[in-house]
PDB file of N, CA and C in Angstrom:
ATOM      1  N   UNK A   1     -35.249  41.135  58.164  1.00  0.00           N
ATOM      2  CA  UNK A   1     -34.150  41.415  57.281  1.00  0.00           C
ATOM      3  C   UNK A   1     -34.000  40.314  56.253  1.00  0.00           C
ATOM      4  N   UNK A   2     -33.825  40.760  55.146  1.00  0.00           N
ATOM      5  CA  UNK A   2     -33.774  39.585  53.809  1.00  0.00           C
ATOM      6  C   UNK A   2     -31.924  39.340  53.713  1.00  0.00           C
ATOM      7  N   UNK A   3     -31.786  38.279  53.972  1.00  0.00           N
ATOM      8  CA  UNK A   3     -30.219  37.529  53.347  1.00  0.00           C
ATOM      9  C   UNK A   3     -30.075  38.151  52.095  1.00  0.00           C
ATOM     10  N   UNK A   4     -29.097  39.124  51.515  1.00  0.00           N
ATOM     11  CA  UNK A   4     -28.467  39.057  50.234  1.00  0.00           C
ATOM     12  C   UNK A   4     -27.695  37.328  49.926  1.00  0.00           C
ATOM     13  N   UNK A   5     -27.997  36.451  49.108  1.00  0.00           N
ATOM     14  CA  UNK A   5     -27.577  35.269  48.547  1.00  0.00           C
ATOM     15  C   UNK A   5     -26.747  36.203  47.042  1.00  0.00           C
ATOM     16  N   UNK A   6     -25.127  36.020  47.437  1.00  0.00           N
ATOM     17  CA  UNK A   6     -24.293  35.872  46.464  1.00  0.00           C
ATOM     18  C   UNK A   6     -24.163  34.883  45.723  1.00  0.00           C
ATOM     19  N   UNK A   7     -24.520  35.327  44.468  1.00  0.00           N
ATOM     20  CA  UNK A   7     -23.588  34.419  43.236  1.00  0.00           C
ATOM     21  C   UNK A   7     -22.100  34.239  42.778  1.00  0.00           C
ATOM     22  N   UNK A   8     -21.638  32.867  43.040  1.00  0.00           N
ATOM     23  CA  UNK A   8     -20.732  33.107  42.726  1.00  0.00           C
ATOM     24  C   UNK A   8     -20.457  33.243  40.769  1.00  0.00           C
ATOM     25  N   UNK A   9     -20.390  34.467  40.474  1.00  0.00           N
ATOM     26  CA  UNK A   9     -20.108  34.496  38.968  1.00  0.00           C
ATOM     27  C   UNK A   9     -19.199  33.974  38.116  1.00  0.00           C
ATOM     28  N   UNK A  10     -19.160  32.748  37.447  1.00  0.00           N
ATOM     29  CA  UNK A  10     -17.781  32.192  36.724  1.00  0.00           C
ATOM     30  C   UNK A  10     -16.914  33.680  36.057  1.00  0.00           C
ATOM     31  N   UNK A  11     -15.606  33.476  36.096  1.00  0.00           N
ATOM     32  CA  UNK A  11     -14.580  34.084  35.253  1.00  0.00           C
ATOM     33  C   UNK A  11     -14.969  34.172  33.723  1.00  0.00           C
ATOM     34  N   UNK A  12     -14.467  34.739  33.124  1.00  0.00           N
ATOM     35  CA  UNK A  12     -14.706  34.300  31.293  1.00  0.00           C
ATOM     36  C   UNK A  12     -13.419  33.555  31.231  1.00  0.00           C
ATOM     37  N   UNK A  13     -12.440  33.615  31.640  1.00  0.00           N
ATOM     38  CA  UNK A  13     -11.715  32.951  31.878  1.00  0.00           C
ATOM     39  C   UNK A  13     -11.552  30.929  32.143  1.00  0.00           C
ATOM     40  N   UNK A  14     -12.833  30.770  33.146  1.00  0.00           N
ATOM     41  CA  UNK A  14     -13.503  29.849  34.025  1.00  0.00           C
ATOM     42  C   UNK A  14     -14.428  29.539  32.860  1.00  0.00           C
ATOM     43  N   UNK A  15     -15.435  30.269  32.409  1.00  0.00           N
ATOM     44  CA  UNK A  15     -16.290  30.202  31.148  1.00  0.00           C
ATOM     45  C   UNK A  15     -15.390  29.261  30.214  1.00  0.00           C
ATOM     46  N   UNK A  16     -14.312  29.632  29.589  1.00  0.00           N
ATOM     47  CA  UNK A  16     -13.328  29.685  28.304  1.00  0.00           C
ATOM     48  C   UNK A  16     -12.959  27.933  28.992  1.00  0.00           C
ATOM     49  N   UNK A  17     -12.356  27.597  30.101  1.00  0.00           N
ATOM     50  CA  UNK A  17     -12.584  26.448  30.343  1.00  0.00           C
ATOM     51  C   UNK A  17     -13.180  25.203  30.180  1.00  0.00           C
ATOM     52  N   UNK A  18     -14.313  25.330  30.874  1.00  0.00           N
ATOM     53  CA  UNK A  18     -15.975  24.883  30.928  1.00  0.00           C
ATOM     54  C   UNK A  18     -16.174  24.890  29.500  1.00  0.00           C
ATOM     55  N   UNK A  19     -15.871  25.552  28.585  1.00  0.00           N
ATOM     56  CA  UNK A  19     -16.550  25.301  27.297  1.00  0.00           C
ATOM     57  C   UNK A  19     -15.266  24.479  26.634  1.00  0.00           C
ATOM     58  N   UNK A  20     -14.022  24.492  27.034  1.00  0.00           N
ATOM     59  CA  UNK A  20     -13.263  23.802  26.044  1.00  0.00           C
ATOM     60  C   UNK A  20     -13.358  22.470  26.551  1.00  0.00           C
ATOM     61  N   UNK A  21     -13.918  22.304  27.929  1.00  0.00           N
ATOM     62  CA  UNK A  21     -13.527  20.548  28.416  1.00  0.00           C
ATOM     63  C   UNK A  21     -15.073  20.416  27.563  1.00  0.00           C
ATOM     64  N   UNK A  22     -15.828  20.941  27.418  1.00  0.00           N
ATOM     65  CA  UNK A  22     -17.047  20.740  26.855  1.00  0.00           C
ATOM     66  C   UNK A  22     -17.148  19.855  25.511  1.00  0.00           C
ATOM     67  N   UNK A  23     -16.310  21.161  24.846  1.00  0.00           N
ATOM     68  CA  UNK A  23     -16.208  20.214  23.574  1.00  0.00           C
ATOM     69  C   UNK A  23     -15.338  19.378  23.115  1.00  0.00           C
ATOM     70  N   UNK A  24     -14.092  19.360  24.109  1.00  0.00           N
ATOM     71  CA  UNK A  24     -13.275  18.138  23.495  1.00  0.00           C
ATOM     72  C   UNK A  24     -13.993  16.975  24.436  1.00  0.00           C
ATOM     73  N   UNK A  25     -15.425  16.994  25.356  1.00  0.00           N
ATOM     74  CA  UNK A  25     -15.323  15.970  25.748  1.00  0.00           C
ATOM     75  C   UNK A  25     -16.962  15.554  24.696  1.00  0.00           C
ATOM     76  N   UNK A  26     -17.058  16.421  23.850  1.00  0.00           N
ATOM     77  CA  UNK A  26     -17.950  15.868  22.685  1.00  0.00           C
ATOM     78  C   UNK A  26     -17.353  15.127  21.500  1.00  0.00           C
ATOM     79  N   UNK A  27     -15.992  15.996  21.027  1.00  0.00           N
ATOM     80  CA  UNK A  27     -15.550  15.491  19.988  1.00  0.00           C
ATOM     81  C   UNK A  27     -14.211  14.465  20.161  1.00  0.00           C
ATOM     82  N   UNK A  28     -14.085  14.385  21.382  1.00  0.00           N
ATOM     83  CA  UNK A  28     -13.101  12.961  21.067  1.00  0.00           C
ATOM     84  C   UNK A  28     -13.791  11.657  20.520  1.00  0.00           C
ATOM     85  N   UNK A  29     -14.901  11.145  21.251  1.00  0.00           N
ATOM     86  CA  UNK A  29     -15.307  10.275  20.155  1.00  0.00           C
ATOM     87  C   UNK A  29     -15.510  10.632  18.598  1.00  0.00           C
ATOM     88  N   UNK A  30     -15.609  10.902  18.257  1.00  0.00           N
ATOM     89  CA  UNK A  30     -15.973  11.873  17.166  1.00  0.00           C
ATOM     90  C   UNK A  30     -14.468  11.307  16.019  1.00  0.00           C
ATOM     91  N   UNK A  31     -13.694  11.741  17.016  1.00  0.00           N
ATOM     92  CA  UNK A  31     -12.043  12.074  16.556  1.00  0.00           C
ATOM     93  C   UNK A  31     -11.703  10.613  16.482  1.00  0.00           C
ATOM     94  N   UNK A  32     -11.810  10.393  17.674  1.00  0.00           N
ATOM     95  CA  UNK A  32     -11.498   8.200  17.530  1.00  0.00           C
ATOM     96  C   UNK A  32     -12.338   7.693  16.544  1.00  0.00           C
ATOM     97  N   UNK A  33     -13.049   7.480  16.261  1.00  0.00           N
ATOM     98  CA  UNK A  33     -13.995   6.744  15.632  1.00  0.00           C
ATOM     99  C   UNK A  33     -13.748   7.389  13.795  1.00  0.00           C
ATOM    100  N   UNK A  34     -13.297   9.016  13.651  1.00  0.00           N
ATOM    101  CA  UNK A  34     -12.634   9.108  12.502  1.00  0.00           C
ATOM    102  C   UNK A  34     -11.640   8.656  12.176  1.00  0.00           C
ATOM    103  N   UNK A  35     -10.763   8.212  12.915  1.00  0.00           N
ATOM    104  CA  UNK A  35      -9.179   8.042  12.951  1.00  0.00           C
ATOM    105  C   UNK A  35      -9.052   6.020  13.017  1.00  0.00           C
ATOM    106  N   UNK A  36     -10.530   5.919  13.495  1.00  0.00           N
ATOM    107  CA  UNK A  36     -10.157   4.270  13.305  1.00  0.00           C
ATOM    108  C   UNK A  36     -10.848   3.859  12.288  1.00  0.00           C
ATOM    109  N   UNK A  37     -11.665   4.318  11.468  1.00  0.00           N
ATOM    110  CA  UNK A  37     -12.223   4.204  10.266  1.00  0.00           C
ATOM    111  C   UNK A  37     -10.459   4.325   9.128  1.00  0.00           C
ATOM    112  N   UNK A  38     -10.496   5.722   9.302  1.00  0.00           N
ATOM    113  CA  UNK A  38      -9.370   5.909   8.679  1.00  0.00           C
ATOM    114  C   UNK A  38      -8.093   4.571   8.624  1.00  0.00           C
ATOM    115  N   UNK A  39      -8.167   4.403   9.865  1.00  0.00           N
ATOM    116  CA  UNK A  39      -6.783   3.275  10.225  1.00  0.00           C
ATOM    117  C   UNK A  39      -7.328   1.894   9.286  1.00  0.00           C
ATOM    118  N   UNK A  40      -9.155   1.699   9.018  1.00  0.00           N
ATOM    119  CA  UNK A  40      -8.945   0.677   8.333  1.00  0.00           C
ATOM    120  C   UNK A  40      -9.248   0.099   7.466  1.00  0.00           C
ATOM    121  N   UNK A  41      -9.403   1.723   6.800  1.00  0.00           N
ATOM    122  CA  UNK A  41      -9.516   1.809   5.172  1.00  0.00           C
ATOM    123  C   UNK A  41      -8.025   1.305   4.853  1.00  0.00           C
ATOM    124  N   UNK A  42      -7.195   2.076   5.731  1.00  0.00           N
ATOM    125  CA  UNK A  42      -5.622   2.179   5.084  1.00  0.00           C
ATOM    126  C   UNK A  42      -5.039   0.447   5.258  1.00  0.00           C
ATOM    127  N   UNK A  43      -5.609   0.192   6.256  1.00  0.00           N
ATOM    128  CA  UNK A  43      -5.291  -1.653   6.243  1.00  0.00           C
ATOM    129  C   UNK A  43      -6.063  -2.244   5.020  1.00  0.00           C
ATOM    130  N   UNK A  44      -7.493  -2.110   4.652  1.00  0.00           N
ATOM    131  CA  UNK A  44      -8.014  -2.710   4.228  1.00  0.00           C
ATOM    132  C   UNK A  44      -7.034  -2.223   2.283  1.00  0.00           C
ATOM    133  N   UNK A  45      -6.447  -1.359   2.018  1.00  0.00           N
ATOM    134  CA  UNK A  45      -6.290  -1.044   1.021  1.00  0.00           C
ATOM    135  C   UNK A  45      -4.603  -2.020   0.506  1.00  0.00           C
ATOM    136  N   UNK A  46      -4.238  -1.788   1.946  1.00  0.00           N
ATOM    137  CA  UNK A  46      -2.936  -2.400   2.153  1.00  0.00           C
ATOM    138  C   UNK A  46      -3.285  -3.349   1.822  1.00  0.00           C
ATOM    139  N   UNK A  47      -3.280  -4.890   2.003  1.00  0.00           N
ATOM    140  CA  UNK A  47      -4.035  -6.066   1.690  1.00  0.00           C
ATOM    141  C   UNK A  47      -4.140  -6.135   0.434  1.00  0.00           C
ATOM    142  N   UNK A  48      -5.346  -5.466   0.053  1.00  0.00           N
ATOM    143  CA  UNK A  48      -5.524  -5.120  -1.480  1.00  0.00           C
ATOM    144  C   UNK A  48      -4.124  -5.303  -2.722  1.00  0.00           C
ATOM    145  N   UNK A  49      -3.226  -4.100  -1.870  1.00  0.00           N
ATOM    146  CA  UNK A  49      -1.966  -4.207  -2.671  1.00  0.00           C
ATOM    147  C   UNK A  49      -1.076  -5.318  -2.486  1.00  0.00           C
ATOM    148  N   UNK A  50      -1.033  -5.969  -1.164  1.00  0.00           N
ATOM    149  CA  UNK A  50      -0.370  -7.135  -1.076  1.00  0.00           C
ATOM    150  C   UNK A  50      -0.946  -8.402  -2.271  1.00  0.00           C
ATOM    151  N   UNK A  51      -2.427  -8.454  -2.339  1.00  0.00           N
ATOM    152  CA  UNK A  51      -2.935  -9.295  -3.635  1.00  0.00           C
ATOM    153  C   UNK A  51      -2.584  -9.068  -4.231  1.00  0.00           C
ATOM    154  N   UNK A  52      -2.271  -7.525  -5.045  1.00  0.00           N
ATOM    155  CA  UNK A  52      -2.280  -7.301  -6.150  1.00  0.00           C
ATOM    156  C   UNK A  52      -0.536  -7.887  -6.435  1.00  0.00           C
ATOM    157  N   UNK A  53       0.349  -7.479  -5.372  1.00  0.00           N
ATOM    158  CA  UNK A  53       1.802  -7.837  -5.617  1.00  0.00           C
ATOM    159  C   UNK A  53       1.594  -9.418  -5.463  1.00  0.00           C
ATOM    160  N   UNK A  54       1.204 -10.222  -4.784  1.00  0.00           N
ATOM    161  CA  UNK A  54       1.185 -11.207  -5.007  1.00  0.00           C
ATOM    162  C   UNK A  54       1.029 -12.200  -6.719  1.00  0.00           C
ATOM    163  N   UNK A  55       0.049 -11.235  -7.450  1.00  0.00           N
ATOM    164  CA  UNK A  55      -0.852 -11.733  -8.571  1.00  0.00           C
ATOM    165  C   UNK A  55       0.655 -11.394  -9.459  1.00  0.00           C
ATOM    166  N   UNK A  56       1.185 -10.039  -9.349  1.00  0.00           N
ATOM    167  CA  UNK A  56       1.646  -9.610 -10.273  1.00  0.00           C
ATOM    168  C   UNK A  56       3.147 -10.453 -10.260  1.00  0.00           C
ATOM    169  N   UNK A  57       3.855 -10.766  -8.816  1.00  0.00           N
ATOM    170  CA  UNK A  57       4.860 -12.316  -8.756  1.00  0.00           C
ATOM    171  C   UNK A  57       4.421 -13.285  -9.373  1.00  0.00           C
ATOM    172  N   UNK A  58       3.497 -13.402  -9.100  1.00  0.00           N
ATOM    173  CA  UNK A  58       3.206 -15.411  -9.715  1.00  0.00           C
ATOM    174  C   UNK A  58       3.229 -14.620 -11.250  1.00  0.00           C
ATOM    175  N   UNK A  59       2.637 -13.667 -12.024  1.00  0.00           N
ATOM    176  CA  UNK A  59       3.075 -13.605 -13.295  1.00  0.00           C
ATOM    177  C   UNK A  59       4.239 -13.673 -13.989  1.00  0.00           C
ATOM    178  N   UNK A  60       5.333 -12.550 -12.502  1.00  0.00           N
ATOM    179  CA  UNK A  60       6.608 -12.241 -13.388  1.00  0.00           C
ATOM    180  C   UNK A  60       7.412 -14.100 -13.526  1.00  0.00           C
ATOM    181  N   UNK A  61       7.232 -14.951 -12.605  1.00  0.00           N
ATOM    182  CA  UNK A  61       7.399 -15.704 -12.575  1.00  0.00           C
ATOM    183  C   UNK A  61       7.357 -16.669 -13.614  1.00  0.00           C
ATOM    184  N   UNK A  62       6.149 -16.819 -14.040  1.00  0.00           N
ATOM    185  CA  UNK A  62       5.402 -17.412 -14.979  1.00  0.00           C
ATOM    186  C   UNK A  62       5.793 -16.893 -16.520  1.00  0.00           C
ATOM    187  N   UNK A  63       6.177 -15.772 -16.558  1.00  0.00           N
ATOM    188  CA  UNK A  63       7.019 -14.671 -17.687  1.00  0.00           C
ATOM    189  C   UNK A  63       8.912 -15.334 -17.810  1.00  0.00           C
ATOM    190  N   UNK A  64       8.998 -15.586 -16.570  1.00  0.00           N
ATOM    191  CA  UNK A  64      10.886 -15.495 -16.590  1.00  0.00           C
ATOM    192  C   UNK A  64      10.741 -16.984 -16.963  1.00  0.00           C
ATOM    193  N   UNK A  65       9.611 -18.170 -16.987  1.00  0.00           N
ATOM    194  CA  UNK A  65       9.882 -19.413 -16.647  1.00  0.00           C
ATOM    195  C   UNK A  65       9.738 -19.284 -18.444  1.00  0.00           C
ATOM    196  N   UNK A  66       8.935 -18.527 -19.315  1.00  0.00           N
ATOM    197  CA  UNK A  66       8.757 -18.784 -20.180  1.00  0.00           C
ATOM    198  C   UNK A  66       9.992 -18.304 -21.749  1.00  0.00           C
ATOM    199  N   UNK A  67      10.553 -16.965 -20.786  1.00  0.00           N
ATOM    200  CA  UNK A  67      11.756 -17.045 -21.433  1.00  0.00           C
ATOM    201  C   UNK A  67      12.469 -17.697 -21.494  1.00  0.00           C
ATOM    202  N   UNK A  68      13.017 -18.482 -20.295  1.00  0.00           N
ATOM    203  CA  UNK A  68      13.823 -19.340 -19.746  1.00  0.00           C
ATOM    204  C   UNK A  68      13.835 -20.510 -21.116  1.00  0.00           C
ATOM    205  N   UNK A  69      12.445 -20.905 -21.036  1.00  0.00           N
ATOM    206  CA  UNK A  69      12.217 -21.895 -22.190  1.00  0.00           C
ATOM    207  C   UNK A  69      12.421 -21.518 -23.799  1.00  0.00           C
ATOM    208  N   UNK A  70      12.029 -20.328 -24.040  1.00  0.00           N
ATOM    209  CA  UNK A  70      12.569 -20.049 -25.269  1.00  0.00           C
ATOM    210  C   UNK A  70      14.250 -19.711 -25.687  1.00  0.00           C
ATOM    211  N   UNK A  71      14.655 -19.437 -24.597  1.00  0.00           N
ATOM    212  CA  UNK A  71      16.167 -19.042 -24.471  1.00  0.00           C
ATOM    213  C   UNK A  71      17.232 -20.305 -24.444  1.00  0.00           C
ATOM    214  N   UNK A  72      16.530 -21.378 -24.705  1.00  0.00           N
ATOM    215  CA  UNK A  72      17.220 -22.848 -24.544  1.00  0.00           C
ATOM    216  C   UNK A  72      17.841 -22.912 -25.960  1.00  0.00           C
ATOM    217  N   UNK A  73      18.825 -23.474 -25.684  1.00  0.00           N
ATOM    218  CA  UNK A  73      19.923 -24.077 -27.055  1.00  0.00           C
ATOM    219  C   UNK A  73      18.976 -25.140 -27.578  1.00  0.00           C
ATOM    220  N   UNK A  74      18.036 -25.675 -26.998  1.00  0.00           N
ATOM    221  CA  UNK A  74      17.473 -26.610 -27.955  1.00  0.00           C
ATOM    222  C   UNK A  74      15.959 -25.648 -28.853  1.00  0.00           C
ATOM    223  N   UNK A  75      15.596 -25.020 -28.550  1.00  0.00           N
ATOM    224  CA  UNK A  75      14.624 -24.248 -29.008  1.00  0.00           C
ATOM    225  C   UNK A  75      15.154 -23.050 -30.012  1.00  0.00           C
ATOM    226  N   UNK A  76      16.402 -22.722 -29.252  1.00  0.00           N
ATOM    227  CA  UNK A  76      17.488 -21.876 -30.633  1.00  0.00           C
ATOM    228  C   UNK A  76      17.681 -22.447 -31.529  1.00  0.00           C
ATOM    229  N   UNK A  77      18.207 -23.826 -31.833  1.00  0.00           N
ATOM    230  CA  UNK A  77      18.562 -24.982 -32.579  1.00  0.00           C
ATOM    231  C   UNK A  77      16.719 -25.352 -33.393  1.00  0.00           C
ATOM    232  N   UNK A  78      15.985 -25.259 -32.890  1.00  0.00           N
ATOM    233  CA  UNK A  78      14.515 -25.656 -33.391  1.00  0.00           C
ATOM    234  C   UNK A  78      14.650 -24.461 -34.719  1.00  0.00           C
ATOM    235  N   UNK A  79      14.368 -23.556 -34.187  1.00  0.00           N
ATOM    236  CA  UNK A  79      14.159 -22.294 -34.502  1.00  0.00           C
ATOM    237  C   UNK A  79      15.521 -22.310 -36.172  1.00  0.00           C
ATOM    238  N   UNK A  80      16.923 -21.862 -35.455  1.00  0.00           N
ATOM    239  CA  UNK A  80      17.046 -22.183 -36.832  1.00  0.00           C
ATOM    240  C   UNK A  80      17.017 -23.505 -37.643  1.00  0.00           C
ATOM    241  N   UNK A  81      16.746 -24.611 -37.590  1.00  0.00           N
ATOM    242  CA  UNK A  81      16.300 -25.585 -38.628  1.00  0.00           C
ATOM    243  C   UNK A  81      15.066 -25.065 -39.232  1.00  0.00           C
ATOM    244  N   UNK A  82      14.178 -24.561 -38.367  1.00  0.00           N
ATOM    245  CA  UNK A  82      12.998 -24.248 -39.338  1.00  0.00           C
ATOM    246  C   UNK A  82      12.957 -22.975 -40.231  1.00  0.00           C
ATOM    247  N   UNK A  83      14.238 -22.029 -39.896  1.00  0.00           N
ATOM    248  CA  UNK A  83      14.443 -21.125 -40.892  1.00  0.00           C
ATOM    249  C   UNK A  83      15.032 -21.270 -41.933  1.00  0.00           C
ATOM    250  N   UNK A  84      16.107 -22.852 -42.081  1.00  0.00           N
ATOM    251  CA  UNK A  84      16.571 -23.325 -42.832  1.00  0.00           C
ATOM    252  C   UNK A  84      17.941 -22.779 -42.738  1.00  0.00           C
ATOM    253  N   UNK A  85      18.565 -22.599 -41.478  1.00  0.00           N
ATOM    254  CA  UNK A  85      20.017 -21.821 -41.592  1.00  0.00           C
ATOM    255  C   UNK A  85      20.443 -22.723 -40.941  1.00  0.00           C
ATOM    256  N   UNK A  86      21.699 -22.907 -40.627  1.00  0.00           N
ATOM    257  CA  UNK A  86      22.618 -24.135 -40.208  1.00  0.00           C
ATOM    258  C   UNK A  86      23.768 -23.216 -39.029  1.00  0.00           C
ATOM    259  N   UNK A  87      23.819 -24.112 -38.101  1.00  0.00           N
ATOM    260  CA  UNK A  87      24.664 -24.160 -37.102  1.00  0.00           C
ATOM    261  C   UNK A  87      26.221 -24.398 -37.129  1.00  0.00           C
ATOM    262  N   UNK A  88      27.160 -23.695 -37.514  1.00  0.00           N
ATOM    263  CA  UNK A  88      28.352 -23.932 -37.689  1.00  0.00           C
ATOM    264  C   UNK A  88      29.295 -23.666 -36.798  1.00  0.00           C
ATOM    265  N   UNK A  89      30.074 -24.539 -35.461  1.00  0.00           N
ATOM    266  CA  UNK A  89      30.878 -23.886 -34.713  1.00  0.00           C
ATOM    267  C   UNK A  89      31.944 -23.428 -35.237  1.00  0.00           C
ATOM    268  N   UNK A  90      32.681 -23.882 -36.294  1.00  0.00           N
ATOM    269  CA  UNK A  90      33.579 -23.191 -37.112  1.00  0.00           C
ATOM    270  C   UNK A  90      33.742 -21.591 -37.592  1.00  0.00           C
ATOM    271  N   UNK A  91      32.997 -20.945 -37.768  1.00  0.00           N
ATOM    272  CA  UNK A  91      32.512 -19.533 -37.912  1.00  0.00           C
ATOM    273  C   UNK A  91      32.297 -19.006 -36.853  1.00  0.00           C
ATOM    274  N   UNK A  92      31.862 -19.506 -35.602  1.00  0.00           N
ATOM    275  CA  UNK A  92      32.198 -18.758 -34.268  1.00  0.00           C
ATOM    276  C   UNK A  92      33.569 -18.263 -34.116  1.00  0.00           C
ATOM    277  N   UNK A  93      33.543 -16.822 -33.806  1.00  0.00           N
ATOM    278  CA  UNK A  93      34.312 -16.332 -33.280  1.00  0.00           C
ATOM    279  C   UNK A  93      34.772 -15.355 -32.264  1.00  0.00           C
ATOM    280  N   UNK A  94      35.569 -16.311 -31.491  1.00  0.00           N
ATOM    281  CA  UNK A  94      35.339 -15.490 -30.045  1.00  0.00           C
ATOM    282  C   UNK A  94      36.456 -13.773 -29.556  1.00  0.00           C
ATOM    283  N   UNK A  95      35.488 -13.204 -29.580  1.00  0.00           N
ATOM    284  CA  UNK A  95      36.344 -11.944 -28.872  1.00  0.00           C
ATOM    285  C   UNK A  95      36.544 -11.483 -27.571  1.00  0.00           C
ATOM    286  N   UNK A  96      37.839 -11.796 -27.275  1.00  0.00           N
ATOM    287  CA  UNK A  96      38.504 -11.036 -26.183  1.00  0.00           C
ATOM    288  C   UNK A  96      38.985  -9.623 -25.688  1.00  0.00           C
TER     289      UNK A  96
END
């Protein structure tokens, strides 16, 4: 007498399983390794902009220090002598 040997036949169900641990256990690296690239472009860009705000402070800086200097009563006073107009506090007049 020959043994009938049963198979046990997966579910499609059981199938549908088996194939999803399948491929998320292909594409998680996949997924990490996109996502940490990603993470350090976005650092590496960050940085970038921190230079760039850095560069663009030391200018505004360098801008306010230079008004600062032209905005002086002694450089106002330069300015008109060399236009040839005269400074009179008498003609000031103040409004309240």
């Amino acid at each position: 007498m020959k043994k009938k040997v049963k198979k046990n036949k997966l579910s499609p169900f059981e199938k549908f399983l088996y194939f999803i641990a399948i491929v998320l256990t292909i594409l998680s690296p996949l997924v990490i390794v996109f996502f940490k690239s990603t993470l350090s472009k976005m650092n590496y860009d960050a940085e970038k902009l921190k230079k760039q705000i850095a560069v663009q402070e030391k200018e505004n800086e360098s801008l306010q220090m230079k008004i600062n200097e032209l905005a002086s009563l002694e450089n106002i006073q330069k300015v008109i002598k060399d236009k040839g107009l005269e400074y009179n506090n008498d003609n000031i007049k103040n409004i309240d």
